[in-house]
C-alpha atoms as a PDB file:
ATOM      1  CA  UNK A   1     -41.135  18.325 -52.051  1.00  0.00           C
ATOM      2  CA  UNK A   2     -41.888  16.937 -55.343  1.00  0.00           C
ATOM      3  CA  UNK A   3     -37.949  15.845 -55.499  1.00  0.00           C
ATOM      4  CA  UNK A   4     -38.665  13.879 -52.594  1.00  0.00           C
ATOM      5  CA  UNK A   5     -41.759  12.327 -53.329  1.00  0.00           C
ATOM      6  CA  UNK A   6     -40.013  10.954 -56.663  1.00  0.00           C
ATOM      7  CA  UNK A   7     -36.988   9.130 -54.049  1.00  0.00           C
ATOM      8  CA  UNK A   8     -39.690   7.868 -52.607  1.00  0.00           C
ATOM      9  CA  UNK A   9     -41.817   6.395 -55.436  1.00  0.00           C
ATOM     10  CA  UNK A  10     -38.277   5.190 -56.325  1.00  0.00           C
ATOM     11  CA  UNK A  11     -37.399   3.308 -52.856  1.00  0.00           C
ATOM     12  CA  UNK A  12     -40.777   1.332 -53.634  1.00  0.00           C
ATOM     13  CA  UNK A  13     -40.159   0.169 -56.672  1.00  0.00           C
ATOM     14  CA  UNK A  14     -40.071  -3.530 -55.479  1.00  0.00           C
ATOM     15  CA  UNK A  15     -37.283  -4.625 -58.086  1.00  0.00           C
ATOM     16  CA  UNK A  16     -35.158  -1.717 -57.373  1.00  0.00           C
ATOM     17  CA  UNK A  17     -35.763  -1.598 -53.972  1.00  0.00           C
ATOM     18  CA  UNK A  18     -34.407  -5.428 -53.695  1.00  0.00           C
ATOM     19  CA  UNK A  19     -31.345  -4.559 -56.171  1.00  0.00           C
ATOM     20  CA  UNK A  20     -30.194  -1.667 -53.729  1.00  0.00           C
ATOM     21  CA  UNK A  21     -30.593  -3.172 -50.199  1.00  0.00           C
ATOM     22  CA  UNK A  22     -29.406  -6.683 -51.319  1.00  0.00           C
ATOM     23  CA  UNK A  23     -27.725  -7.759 -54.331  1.00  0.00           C
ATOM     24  CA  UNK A  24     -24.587  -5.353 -52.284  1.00  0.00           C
ATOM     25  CA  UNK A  25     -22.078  -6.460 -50.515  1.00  0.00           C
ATOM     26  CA  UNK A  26     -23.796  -6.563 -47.219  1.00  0.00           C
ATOM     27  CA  UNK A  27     -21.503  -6.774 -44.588  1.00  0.00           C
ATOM     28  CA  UNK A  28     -18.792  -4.256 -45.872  1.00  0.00           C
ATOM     29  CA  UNK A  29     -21.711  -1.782 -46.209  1.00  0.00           C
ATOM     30  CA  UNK A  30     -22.806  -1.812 -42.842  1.00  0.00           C
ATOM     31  CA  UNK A  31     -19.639  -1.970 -41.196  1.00  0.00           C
ATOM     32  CA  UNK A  32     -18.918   1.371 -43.194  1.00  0.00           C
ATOM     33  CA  UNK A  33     -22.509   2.466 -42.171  1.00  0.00           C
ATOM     34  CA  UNK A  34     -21.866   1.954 -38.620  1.00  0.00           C
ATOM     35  CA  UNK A  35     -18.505   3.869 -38.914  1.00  0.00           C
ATOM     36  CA  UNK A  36     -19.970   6.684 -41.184  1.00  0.00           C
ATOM     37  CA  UNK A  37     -22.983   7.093 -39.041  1.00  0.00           C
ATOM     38  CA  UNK A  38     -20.881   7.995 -36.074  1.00  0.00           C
ATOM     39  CA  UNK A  39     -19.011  11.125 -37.708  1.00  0.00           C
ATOM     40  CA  UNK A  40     -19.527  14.305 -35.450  1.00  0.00           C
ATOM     41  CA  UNK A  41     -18.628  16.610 -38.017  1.00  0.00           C
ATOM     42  CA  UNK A  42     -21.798  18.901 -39.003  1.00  0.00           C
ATOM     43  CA  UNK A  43     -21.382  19.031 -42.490  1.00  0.00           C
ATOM     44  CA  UNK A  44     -21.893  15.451 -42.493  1.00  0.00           C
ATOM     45  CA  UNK A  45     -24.413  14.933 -39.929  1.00  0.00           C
ATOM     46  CA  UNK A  46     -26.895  17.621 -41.660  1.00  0.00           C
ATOM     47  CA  UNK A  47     -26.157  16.442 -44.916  1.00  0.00           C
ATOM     48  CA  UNK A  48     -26.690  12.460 -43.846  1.00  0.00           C
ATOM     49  CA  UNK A  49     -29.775  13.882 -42.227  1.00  0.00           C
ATOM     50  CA  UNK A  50     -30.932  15.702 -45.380  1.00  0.00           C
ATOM     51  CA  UNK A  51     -30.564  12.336 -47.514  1.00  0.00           C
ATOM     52  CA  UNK A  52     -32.005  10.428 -44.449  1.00  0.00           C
ATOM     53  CA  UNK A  53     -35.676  12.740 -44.818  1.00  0.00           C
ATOM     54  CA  UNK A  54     -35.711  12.798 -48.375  1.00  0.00           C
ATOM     55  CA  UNK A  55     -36.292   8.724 -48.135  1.00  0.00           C
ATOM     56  CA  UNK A  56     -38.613   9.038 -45.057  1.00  0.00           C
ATOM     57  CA  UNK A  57     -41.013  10.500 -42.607  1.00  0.00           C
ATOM     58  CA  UNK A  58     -38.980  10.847 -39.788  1.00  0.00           C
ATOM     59  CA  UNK A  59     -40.980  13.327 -37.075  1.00  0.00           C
ATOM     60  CA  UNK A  60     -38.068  14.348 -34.397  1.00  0.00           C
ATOM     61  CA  UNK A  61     -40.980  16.114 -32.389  1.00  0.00           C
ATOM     62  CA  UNK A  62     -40.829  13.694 -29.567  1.00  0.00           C
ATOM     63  CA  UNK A  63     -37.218  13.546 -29.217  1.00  0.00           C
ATOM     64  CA  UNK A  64     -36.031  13.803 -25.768  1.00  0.00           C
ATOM     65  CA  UNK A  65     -32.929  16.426 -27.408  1.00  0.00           C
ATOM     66  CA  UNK A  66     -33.763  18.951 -30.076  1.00  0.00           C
ATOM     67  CA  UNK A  67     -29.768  18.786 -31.638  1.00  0.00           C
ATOM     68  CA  UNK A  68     -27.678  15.672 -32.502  1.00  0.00           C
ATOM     69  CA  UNK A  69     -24.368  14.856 -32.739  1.00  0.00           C
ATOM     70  CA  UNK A  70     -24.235  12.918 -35.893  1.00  0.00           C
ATOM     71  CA  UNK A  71     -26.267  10.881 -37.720  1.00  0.00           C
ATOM     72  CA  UNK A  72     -25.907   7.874 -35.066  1.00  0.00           C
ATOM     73  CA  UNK A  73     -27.351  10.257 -32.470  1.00  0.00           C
ATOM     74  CA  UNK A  74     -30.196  10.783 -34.135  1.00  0.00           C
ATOM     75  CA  UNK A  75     -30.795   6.973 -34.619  1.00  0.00           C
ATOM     76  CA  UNK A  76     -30.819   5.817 -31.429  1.00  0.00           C
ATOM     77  CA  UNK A  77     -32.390   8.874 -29.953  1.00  0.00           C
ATOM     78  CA  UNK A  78     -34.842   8.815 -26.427  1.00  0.00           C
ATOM     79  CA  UNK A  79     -37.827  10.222 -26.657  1.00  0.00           C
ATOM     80  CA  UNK A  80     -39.679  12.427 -23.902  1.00  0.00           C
ATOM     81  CA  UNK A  81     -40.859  11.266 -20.704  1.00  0.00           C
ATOM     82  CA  UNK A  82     -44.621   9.929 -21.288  1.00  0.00           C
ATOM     83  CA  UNK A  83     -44.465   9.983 -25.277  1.00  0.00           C
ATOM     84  CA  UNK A  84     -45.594   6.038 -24.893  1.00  0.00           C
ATOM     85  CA  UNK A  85     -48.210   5.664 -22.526  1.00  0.00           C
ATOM     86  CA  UNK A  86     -47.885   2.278 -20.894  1.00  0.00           C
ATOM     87  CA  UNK A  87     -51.213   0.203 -21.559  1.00  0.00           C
ATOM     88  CA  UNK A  88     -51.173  -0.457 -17.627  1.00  0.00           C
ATOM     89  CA  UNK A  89     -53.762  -3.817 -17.469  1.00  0.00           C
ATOM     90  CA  UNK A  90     -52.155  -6.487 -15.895  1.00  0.00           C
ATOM     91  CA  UNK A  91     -53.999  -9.264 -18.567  1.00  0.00           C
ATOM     92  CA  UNK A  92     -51.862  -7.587 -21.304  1.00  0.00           C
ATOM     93  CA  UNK A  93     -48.256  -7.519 -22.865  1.00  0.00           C
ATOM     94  CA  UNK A  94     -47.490  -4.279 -24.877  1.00  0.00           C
ATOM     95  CA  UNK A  95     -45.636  -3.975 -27.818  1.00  0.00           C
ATOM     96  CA  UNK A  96     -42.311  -3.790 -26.881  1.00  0.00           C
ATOM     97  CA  UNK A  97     -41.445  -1.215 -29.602  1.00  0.00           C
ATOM     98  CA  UNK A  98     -43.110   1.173 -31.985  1.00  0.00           C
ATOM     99  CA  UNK A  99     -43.437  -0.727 -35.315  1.00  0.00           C
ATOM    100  CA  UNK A 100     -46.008  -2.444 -38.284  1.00  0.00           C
ATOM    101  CA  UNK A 101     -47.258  -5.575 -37.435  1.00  0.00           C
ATOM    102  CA  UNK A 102     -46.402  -8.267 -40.154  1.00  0.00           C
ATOM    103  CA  UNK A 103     -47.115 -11.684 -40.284  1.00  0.00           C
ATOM    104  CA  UNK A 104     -48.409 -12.527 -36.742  1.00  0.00           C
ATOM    105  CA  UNK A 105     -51.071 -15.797 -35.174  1.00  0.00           C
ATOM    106  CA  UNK A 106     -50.518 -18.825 -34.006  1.00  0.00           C
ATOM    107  CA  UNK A 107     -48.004 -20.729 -33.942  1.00  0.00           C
ATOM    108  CA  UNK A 108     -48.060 -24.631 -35.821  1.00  0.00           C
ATOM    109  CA  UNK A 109     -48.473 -27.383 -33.327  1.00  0.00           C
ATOM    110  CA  UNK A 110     -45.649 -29.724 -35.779  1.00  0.00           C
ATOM    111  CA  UNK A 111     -42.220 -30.582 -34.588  1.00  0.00           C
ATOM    112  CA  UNK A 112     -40.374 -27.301 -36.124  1.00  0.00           C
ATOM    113  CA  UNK A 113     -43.229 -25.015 -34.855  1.00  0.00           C
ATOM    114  CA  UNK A 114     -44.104 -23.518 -37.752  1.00  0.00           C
ATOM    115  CA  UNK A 115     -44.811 -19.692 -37.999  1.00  0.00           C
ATOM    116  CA  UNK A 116     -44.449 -17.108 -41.146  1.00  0.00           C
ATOM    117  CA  UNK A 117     -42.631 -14.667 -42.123  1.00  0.00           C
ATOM    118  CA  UNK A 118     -44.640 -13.431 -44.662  1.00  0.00           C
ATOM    119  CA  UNK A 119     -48.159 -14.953 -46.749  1.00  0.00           C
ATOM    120  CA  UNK A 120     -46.715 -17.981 -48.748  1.00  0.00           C
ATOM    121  CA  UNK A 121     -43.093 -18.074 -46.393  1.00  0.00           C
ATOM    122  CA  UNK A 122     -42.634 -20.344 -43.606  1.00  0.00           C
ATOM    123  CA  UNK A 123     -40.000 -21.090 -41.196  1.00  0.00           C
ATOM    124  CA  UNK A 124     -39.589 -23.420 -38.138  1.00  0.00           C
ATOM    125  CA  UNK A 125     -38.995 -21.874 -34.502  1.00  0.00           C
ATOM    126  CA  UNK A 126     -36.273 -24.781 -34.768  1.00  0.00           C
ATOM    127  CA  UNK A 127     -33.920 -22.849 -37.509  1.00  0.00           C
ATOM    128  CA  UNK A 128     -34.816 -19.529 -35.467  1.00  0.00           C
ATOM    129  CA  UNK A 129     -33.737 -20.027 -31.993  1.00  0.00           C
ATOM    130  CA  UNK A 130     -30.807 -22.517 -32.141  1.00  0.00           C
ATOM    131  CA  UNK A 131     -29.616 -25.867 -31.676  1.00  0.00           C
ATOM    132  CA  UNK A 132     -28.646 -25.479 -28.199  1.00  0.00           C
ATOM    133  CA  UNK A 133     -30.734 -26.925 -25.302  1.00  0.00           C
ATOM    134  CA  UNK A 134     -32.627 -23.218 -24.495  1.00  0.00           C
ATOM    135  CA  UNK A 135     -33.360 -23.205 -27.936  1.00  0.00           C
ATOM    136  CA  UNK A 136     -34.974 -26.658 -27.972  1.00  0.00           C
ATOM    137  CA  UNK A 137     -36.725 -26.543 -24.725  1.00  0.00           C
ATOM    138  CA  UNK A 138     -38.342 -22.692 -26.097  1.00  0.00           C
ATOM    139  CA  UNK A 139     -39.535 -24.809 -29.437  1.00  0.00           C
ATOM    140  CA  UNK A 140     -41.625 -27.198 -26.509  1.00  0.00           C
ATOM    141  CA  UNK A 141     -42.822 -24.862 -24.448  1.00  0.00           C
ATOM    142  CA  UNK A 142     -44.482 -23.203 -27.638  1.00  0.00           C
ATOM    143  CA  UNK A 143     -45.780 -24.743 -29.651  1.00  0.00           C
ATOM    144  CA  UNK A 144     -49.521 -23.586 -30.193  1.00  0.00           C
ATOM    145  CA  UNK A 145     -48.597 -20.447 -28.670  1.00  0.00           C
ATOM    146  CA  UNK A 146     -48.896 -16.786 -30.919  1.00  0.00           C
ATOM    147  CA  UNK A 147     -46.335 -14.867 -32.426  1.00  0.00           C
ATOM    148  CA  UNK A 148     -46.149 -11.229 -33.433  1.00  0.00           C
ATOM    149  CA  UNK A 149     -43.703  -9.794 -35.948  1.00  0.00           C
ATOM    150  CA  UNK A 150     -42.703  -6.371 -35.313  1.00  0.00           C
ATOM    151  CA  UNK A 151     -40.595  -4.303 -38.118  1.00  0.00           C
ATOM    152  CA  UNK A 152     -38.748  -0.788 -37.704  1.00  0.00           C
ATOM    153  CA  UNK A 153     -38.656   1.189 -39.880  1.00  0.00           C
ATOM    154  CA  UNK A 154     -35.649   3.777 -40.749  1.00  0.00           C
ATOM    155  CA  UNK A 155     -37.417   6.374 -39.392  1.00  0.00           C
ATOM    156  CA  UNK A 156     -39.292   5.083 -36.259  1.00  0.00           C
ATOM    157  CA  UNK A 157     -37.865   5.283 -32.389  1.00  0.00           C
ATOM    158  CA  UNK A 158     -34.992   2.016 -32.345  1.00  0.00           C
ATOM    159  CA  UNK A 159     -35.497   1.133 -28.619  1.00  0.00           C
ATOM    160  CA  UNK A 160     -37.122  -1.754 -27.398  1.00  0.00           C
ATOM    161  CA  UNK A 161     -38.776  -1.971 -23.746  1.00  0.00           C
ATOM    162  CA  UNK A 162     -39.813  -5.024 -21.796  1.00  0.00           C
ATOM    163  CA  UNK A 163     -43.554  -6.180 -22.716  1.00  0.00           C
ATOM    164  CA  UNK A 164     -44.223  -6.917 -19.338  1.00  0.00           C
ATOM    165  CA  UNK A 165     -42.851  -7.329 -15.832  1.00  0.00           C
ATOM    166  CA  UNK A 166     -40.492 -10.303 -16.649  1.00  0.00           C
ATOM    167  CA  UNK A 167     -36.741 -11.215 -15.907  1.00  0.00           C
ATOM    168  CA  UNK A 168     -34.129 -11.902 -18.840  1.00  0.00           C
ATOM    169  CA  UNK A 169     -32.454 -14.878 -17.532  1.00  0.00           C
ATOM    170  CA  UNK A 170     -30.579 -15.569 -20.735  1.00  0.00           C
ATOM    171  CA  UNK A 171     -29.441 -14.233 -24.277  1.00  0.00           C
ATOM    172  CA  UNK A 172     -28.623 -16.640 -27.129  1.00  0.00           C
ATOM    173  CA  UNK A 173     -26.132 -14.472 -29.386  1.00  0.00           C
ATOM    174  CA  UNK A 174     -26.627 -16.230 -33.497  1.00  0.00           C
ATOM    175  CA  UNK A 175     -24.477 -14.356 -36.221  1.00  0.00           C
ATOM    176  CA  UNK A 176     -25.299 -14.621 -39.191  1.00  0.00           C
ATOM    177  CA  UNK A 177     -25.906 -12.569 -42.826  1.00  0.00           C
ATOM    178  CA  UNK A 178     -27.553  -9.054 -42.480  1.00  0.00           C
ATOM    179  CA  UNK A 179     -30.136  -8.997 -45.490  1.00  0.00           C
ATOM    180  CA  UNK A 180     -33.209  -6.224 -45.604  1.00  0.00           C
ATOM    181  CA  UNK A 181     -35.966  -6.989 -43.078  1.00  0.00           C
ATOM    182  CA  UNK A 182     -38.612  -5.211 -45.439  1.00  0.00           C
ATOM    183  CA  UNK A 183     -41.568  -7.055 -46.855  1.00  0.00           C
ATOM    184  CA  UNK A 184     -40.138  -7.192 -50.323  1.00  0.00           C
ATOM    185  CA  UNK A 185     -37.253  -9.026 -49.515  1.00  0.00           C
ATOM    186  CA  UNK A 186     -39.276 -11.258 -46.963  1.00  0.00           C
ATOM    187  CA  UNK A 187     -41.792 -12.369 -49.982  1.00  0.00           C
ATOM    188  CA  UNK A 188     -38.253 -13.885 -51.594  1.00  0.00           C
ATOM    189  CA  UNK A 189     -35.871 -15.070 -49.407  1.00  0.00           C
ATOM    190  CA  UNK A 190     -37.013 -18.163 -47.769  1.00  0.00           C
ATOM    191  CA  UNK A 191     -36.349 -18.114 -43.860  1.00  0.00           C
ATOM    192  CA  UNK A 192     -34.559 -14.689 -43.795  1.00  0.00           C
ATOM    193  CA  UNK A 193     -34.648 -14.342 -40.263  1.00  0.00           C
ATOM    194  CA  UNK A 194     -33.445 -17.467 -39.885  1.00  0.00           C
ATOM    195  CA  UNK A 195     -29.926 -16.352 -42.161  1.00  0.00           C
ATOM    196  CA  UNK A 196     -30.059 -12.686 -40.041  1.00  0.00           C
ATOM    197  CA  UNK A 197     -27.646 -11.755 -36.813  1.00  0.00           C
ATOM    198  CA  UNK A 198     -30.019 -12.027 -33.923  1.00  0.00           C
ATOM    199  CA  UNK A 199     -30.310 -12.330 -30.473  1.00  0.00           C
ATOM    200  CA  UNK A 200     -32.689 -14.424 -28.352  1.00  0.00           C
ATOM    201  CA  UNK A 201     -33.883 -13.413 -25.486  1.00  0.00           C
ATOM    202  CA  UNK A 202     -35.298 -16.175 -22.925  1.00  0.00           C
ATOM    203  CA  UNK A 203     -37.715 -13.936 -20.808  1.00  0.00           C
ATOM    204  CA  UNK A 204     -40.007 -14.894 -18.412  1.00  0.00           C
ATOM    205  CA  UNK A 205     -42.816 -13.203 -16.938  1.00  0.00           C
ATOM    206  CA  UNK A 206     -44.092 -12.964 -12.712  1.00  0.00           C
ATOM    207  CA  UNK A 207     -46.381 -16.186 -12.846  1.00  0.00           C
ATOM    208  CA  UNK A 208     -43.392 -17.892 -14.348  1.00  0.00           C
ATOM    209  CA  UNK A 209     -44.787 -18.368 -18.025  1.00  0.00           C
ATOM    210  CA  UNK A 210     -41.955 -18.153 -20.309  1.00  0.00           C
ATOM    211  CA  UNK A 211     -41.239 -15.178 -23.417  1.00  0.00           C
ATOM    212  CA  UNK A 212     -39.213 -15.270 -26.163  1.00  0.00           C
ATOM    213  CA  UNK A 213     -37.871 -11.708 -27.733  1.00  0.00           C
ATOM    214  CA  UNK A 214     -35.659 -11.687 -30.951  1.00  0.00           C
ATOM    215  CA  UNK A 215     -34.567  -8.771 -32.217  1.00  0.00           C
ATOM    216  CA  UNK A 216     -33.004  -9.521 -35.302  1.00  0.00           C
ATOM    217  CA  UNK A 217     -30.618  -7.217 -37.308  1.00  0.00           C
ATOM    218  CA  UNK A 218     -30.454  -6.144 -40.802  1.00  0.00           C
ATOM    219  CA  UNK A 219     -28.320  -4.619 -43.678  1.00  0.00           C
ATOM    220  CA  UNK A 220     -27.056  -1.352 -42.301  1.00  0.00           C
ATOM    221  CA  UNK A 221     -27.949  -2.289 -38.612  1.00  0.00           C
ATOM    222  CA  UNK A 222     -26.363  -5.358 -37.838  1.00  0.00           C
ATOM    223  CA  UNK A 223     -25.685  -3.900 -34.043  1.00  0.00           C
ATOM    224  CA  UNK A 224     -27.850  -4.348 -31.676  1.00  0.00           C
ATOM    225  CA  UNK A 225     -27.368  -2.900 -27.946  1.00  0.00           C
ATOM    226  CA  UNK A 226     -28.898  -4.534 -24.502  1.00  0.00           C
ATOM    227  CA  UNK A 227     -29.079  -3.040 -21.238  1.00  0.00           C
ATOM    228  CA  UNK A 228     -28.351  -6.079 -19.629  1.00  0.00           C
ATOM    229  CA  UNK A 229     -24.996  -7.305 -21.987  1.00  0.00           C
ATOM    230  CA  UNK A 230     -22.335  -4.806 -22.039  1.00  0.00           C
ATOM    231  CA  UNK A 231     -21.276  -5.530 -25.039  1.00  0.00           C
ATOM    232  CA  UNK A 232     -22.075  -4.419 -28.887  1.00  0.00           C
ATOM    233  CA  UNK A 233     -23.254  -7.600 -30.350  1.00  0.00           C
ATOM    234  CA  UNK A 234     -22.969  -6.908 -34.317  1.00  0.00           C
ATOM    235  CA  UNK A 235     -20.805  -8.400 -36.989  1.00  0.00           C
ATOM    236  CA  UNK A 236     -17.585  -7.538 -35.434  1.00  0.00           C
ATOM    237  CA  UNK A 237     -18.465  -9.144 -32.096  1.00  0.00           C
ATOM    238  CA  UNK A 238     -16.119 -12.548 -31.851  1.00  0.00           C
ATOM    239  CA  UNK A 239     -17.162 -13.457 -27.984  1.00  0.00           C
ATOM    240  CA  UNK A 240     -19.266 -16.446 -26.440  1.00  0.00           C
ATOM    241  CA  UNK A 241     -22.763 -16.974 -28.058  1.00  0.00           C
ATOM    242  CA  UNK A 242     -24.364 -17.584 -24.635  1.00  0.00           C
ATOM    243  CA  UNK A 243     -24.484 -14.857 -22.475  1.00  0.00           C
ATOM    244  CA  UNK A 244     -26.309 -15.823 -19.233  1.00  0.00           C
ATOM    245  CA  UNK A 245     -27.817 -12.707 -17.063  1.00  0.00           C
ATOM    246  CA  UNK A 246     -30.174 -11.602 -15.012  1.00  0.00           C
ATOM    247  CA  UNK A 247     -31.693  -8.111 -15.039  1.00  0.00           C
ATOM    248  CA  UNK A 248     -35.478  -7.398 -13.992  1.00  0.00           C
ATOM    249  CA  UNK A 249     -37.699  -5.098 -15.701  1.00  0.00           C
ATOM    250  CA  UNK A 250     -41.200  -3.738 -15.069  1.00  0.00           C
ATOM    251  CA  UNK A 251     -43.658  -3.790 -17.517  1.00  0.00           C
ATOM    252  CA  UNK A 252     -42.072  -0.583 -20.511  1.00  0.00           C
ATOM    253  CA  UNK A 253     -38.666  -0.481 -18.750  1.00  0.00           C
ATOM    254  CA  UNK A 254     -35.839   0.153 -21.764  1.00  0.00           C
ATOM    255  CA  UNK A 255     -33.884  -3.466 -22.567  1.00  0.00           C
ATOM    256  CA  UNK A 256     -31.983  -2.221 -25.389  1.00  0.00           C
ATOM    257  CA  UNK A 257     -31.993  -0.947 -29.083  1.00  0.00           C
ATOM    258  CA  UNK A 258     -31.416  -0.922 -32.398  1.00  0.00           C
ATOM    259  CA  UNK A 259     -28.385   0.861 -34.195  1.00  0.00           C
ATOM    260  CA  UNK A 260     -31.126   1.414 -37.115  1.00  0.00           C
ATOM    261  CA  UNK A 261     -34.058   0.278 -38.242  1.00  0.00           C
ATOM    262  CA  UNK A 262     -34.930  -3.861 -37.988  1.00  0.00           C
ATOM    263  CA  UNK A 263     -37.458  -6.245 -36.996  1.00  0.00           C
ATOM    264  CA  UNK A 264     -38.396  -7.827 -33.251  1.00  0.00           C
ATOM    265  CA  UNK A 265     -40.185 -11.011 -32.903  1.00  0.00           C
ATOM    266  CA  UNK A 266     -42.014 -11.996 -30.045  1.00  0.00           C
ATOM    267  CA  UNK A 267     -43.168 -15.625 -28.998  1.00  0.00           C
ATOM    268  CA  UNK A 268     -45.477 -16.390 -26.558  1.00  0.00           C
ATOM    269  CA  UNK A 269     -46.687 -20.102 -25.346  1.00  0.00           C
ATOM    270  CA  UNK A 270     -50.543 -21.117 -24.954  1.00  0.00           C
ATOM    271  CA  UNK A 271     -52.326 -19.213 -22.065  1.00  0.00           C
ATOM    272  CA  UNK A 272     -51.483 -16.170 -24.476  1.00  0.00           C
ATOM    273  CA  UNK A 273     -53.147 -14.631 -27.270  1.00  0.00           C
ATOM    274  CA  UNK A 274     -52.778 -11.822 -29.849  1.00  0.00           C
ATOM    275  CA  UNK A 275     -55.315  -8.975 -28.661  1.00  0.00           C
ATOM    276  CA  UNK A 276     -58.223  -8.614 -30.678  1.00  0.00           C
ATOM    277  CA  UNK A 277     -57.798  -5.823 -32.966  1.00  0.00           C
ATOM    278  CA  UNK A 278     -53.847  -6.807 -33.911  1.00  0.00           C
ATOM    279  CA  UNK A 279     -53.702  -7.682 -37.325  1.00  0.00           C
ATOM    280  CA  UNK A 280     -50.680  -7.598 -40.472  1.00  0.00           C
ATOM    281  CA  UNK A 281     -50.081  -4.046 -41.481  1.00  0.00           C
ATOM    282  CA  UNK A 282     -51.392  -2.436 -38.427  1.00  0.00           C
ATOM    283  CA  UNK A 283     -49.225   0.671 -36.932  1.00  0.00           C
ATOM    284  CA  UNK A 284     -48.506   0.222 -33.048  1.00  0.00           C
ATOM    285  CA  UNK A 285     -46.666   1.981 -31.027  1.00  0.00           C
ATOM    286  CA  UNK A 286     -44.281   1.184 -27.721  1.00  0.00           C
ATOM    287  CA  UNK A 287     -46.934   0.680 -25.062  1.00  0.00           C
ATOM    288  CA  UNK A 288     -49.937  -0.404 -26.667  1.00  0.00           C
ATOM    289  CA  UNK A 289     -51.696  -3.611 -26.189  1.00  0.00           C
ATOM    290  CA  UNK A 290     -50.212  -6.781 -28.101  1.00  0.00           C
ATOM    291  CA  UNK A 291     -51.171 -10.017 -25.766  1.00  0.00           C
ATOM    292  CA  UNK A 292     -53.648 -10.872 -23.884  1.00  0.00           C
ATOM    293  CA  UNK A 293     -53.100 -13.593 -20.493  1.00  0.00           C
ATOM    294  CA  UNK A 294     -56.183 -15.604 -21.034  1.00  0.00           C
END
């Protein structure tokens, strides 16, 4: 124990911390990650695994298996039926993942629509979502709207469910560099999600009223699954950027997940506010109240 609590004071040492998640080369260590990750053999699973708790908190209690096959398994794992109670109301959108609430509000009214990615760090919606005509028309529809940011850590559950009763209609594939999601490197490098793989998804909900979901990728976890794209969309992926679809989902149904831990940003136009209650640096969890439909 007191080994571990030493890795630990170590992992948040802010200089350190950026060094060893950053100033690496990125890509070739999470292609390797993604390949190491996936070994079945036990002696590397349960040694990965060892490493992997010394760092974090990772509770396996809700798990919907008790054994994994390698360290992979164990990242993307399902949990057991009703370990997110849906908040049912039909006024709110949940949080579409278990995560800690950073920089979240409303978003700026100017031409880039403005929004944060952490105190002091702005980027526009405009560098975000695209240069494409989705991407423009999203930026219109809103502005003056709120915005939630929604990191993963390592050791949370990766998969992300539907906020809401919506359709996908289309996903907006952007590659891009994979640095560390994690506040320290979001209080340096300007518009990091903006330079991060991501994928947008253009949602929108019964009544109409459009959503915007964008899971974006990270050092170590530049892979990102959907339910409704058959394909791995990660630094290898070389196929068209726009992938039109059309999959329905009630209101906690499973979209996709994350082959680690990364961040998911949610836009929402005006009509729709951040519940009261929902501030930076708050714990939610899959299932809890995030928006309100005024």
């Amino acid at each position: 124990m007191k080994n571990q609590n030493i890795l630990k004071r170590l992992a948040l040492n802010e200089d350190l911390n950026f060094l060893l998640t950053n100033r690496v080369p990125r890509a070739a260590l999470t292609r390797f990650m993604g390949w190491f990750s996936r070994i079945r053999h036990p002696w590397v699973r349960d040694a990965s695994m060892a490493v992997w708790r010394a760092f974090t908190d990772i509770d396996l209690s809700e798990a919907r298996k008790s054994s994994f096959d390698s360290l992979h398994d164990c990242f993307v794992r399902e949990l057991k039926p009703g370990a997110r109670p849906l908040d049912r109301r039909p006024q709110v959108l949940v949080s579409p993942c278990d995560a800690i609430v950073g920089a979240c509000g409303r978003i700026g009214e100017d031409p880039g629509a403005q929004v944060f990615q952490a105190k002091g760090f702005p980027y526009p919606l405009s560098d975000l979502l695209g240069t494409d005509a989705r991407g423009r028309a999203g930026i219109d529809t809103l502005r003056g709207g709120s915005y939630a940011t929604l990191r993963l850590t390592s050791s949370m559950y990766h998969r992300f469910h539907a906020p809401g009763a919506l359709t996908l209609e289309h996903v907006t594939y952007i590659s891009g560099d994979t640095w560390n999601v994690n506040p320290i490197a979001l209080k340096r490098i300007e518009r990091l999600f903006c330079k991060n793989e991501r994928a947008v998804l253009h949602c929108r909900l019964g009544d109409g009223t459009p959503l915007l979901i964008v899971p974006v990728a990270a050092i170590l976890v530049a892979s990102m699954r959907l339910r409704a794209v058959d394909v791995a969309l990660n630094i290898r992926y070389r196929g068209p950027n726009q992938l039109p679809c059309h999959a329905v989902y009630d209101k906690g149904d499973e979209m996709g997940w994350f082959e680690h831990g990364s961040t998911i940003l949610v836009f929402a136009p005006p009509g729709i506010t951040l519940c009261e209650g929902v501030t930076s640096g708050q714990n939610v969890r899959m299932g809890q109240a995030l928006f309100s439909l005024v």
